[in-house]
PDB file of N, CA and C in Angstrom:
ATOM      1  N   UNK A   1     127.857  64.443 126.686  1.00  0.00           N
ATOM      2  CA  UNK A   1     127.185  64.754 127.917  1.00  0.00           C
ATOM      3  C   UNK A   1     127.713  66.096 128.422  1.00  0.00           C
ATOM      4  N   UNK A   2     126.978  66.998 129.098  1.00  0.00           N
ATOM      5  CA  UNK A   2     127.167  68.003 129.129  1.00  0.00           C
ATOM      6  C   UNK A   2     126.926  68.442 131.180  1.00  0.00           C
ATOM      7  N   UNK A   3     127.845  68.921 131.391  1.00  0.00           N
ATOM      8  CA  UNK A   3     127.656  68.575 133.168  1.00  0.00           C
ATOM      9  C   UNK A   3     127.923  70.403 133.507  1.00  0.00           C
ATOM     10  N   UNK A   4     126.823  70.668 134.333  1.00  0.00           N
ATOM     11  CA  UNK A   4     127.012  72.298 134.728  1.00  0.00           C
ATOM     12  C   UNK A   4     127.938  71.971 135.964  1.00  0.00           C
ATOM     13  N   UNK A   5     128.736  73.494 136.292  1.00  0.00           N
ATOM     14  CA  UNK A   5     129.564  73.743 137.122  1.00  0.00           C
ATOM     15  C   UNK A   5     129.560  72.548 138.433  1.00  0.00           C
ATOM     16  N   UNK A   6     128.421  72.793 139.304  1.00  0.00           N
ATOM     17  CA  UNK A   6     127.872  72.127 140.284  1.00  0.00           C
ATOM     18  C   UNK A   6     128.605  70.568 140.557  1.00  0.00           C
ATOM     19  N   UNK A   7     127.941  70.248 139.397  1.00  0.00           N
ATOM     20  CA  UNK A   7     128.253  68.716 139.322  1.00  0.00           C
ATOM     21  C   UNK A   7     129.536  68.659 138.728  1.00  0.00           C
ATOM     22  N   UNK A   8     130.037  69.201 138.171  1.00  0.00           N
ATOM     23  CA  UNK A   8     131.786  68.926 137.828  1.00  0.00           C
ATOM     24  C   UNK A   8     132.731  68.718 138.873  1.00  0.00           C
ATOM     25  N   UNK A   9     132.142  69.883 139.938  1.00  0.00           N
ATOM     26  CA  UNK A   9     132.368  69.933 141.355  1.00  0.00           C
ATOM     27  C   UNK A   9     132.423  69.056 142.494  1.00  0.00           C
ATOM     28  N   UNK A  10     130.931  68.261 142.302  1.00  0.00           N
ATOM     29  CA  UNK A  10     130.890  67.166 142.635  1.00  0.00           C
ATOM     30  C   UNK A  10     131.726  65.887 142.761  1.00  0.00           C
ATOM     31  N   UNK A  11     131.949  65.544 140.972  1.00  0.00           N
ATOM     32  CA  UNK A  11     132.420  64.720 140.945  1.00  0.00           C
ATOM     33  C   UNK A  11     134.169  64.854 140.945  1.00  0.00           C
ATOM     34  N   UNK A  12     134.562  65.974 141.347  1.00  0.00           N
ATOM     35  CA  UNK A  12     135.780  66.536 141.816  1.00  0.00           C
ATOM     36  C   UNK A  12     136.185  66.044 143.128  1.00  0.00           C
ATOM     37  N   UNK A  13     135.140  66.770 144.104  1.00  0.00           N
ATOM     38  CA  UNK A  13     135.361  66.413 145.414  1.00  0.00           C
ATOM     39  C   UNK A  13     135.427  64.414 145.502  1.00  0.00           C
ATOM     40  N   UNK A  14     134.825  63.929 144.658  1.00  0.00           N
ATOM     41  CA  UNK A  14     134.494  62.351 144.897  1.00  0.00           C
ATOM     42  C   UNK A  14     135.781  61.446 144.506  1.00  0.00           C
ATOM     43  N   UNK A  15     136.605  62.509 143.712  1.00  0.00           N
ATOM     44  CA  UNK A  15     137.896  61.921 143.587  1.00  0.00           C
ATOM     45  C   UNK A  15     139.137  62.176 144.907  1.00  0.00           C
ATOM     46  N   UNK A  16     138.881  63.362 145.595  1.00  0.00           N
ATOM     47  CA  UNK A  16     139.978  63.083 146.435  1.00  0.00           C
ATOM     48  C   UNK A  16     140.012  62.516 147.771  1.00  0.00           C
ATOM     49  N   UNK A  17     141.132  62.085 148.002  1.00  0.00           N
ATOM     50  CA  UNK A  17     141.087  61.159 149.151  1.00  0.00           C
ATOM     51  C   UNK A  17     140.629  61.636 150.186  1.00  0.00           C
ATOM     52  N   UNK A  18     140.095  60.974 151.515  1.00  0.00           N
ATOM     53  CA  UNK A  18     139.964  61.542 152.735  1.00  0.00           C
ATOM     54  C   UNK A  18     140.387  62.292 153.301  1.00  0.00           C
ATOM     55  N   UNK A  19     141.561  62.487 153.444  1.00  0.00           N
ATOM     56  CA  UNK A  19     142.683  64.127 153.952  1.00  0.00           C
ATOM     57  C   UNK A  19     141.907  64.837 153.318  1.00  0.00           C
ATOM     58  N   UNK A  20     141.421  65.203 152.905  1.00  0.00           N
ATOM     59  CA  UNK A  20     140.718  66.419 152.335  1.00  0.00           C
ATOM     60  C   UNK A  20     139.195  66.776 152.154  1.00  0.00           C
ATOM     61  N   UNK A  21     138.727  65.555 152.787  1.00  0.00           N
ATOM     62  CA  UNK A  21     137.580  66.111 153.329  1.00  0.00           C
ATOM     63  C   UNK A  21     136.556  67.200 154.076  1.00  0.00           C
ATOM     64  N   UNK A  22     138.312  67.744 155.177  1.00  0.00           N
ATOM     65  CA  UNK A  22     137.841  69.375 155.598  1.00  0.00           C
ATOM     66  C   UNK A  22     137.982  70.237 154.853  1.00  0.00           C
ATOM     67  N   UNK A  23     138.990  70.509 153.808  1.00  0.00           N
ATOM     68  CA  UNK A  23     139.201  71.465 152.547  1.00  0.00           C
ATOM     69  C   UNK A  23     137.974  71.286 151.753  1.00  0.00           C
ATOM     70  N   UNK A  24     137.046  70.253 151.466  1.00  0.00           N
ATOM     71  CA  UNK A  24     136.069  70.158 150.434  1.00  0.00           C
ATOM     72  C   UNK A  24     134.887  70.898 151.465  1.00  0.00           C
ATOM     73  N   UNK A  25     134.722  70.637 152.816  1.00  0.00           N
ATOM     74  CA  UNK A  25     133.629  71.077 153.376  1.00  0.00           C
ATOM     75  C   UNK A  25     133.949  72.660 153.400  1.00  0.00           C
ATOM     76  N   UNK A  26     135.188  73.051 153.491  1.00  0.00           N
ATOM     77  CA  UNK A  26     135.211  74.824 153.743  1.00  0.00           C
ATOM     78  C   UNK A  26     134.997  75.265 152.937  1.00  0.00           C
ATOM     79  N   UNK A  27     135.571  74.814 151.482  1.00  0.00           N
ATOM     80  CA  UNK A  27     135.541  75.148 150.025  1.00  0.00           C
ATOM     81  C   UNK A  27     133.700  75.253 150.085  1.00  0.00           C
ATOM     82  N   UNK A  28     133.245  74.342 149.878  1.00  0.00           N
ATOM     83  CA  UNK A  28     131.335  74.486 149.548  1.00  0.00           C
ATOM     84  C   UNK A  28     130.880  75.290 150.894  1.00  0.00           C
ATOM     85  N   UNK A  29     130.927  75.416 151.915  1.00  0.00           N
ATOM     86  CA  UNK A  29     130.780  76.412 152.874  1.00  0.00           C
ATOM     87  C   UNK A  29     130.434  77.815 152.517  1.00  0.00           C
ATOM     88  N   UNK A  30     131.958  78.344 152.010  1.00  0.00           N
ATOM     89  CA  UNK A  30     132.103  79.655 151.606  1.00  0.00           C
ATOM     90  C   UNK A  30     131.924  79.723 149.909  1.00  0.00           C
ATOM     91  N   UNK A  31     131.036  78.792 149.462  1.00  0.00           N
ATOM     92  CA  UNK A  31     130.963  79.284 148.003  1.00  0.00           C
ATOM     93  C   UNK A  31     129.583  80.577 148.030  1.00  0.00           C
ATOM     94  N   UNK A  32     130.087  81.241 147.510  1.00  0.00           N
ATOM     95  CA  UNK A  32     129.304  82.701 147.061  1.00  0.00           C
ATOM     96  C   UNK A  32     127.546  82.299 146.471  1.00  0.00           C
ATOM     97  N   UNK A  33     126.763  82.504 146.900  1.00  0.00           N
ATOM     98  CA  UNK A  33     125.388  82.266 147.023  1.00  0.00           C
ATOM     99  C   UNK A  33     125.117  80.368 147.420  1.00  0.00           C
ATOM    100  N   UNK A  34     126.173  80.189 148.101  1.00  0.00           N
ATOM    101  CA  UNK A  34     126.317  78.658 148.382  1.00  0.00           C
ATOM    102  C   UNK A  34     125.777  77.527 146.648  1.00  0.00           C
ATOM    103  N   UNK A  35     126.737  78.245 145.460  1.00  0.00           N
ATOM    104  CA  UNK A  35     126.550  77.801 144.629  1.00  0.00           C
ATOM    105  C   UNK A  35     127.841  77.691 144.414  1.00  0.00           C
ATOM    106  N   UNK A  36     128.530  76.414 144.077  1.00  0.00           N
ATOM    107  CA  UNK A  36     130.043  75.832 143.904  1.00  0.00           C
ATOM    108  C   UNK A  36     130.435  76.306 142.444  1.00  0.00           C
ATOM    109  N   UNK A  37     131.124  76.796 141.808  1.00  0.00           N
ATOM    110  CA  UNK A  37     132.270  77.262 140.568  1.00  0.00           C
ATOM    111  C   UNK A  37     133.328  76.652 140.448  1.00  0.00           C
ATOM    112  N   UNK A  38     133.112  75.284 139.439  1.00  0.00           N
ATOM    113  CA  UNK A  38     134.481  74.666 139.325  1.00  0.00           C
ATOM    114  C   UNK A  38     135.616  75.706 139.129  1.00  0.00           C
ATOM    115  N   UNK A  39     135.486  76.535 138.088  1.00  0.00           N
ATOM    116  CA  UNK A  39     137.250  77.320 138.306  1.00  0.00           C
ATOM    117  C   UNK A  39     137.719  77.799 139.952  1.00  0.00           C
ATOM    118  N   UNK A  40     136.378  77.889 140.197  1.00  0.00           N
ATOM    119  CA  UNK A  40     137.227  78.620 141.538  1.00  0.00           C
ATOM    120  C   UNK A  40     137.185  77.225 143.026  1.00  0.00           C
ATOM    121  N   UNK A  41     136.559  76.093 142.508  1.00  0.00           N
ATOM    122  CA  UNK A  41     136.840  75.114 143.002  1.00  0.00           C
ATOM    123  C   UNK A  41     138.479  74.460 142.850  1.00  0.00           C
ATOM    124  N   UNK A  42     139.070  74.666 141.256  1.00  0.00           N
ATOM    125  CA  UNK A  42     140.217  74.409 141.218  1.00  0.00           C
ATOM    126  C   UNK A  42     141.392  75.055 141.502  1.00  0.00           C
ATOM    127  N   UNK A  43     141.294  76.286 141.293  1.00  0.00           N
ATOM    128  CA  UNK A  43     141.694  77.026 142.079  1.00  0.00           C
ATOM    129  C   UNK A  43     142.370  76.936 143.268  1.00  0.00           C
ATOM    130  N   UNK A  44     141.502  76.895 144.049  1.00  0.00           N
ATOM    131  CA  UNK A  44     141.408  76.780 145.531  1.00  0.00           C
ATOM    132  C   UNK A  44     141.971  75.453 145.928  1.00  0.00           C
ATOM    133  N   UNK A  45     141.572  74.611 145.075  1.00  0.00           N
ATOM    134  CA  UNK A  45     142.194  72.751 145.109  1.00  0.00           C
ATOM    135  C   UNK A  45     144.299  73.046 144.544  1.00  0.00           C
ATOM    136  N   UNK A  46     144.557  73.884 144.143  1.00  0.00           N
ATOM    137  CA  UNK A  46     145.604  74.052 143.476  1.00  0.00           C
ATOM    138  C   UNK A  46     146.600  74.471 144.569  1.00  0.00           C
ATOM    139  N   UNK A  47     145.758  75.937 145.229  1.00  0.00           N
ATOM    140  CA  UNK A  47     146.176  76.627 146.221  1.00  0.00           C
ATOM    141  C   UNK A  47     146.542  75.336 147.483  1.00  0.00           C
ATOM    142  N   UNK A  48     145.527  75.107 147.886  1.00  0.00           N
ATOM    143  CA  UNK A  48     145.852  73.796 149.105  1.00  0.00           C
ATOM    144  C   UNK A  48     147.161  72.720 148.807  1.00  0.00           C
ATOM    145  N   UNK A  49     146.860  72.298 147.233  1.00  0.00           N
ATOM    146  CA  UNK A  49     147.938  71.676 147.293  1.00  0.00           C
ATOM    147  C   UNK A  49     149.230  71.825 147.544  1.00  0.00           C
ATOM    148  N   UNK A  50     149.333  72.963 147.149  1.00  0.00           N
ATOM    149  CA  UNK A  50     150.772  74.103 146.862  1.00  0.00           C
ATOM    150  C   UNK A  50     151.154  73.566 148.746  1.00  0.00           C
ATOM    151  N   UNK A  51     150.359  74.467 149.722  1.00  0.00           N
ATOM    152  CA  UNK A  51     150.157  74.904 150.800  1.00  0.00           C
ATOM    153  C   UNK A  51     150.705  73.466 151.664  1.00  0.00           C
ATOM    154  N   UNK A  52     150.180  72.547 150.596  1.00  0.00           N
ATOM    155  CA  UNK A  52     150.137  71.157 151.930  1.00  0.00           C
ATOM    156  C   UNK A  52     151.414  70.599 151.584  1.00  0.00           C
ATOM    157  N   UNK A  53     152.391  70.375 150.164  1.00  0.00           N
ATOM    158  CA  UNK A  53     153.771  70.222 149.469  1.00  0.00           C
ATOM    159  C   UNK A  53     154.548  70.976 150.361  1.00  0.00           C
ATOM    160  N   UNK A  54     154.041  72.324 150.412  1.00  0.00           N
ATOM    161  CA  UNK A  54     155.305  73.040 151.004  1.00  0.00           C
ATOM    162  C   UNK A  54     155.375  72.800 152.641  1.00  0.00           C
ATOM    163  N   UNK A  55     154.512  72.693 153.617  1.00  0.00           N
ATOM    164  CA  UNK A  55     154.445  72.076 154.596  1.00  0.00           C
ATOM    165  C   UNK A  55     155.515  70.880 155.170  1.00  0.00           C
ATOM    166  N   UNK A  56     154.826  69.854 153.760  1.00  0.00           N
ATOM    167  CA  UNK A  56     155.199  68.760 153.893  1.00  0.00           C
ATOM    168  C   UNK A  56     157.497  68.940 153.597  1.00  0.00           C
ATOM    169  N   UNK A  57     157.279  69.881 152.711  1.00  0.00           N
ATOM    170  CA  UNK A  57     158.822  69.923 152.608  1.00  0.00           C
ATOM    171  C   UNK A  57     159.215  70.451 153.504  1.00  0.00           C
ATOM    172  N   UNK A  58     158.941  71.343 154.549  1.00  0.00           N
ATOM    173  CA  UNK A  58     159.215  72.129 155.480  1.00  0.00           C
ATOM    174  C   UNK A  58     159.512  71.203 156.746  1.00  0.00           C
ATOM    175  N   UNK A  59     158.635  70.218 156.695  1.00  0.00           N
ATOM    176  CA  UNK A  59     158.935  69.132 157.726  1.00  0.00           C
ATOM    177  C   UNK A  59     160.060  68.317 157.882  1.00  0.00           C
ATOM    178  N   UNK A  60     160.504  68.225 156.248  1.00  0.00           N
ATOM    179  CA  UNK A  60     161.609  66.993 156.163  1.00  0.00           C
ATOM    180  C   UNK A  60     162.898  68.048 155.808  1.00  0.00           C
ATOM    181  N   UNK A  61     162.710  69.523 155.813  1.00  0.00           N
ATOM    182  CA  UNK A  61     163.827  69.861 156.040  1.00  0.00           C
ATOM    183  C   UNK A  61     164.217  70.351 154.961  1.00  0.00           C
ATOM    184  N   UNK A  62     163.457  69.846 153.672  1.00  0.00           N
ATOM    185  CA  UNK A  62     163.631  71.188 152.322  1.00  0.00           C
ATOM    186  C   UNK A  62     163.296  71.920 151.895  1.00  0.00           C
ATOM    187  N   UNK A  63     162.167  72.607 152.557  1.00  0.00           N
ATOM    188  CA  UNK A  63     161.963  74.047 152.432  1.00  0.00           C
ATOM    189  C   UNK A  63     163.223  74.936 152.485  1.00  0.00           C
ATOM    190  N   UNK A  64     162.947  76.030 151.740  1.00  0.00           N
ATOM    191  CA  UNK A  64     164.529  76.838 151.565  1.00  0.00           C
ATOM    192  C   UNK A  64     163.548  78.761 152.108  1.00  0.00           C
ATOM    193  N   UNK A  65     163.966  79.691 152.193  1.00  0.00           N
ATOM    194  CA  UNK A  65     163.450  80.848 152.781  1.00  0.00           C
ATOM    195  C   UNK A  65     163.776  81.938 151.451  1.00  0.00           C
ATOM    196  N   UNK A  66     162.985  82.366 151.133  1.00  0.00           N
ATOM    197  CA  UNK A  66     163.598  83.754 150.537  1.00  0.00           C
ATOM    198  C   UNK A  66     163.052  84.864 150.868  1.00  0.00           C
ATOM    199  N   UNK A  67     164.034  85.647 150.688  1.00  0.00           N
ATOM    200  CA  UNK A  67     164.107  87.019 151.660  1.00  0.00           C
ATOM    201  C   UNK A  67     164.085  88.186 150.511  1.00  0.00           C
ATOM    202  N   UNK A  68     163.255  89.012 150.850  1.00  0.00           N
ATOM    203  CA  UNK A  68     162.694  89.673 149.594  1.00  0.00           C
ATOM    204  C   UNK A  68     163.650  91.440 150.012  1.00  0.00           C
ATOM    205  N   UNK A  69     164.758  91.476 148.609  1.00  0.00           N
ATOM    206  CA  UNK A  69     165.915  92.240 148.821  1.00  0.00           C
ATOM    207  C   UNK A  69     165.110  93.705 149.018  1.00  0.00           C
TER     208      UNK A  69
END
């Protein structure tokens, strides 16, 4: 079976949990001719995650700072 970008996309967004329901609506929002691109769907799913880990470590106190010499 053979699935274009769109729908890969689709069934991307259908896997993640509710927390992320506003990241899936901004993500298809701002897709470029309002046509979705899994790479740059994952991408962007990669980026958030990064974003929401480091948050989350920042909260409990293990985030660390580096200072660029």
């Amino acid at each position: 079976m053979t699935m274009d970008d769109e729908l890969k996309c689709v069934f991307l967004y259908c896997t993640l949990p509710s927390s992320w329901a506003t990241f899936c609506i901004n993500v298809s929002n701002s897709a470029p001719n309002g046509k979705l691109v899994y790479n740059d769907i994952c991408g962007a799913l990669c980026s958030e995650e990064i974003q929401r880990k480091s948050m989350t470590a920042s909260h409990n106190g293990d985030a660390y700072n580096v200072y660029e010499v």
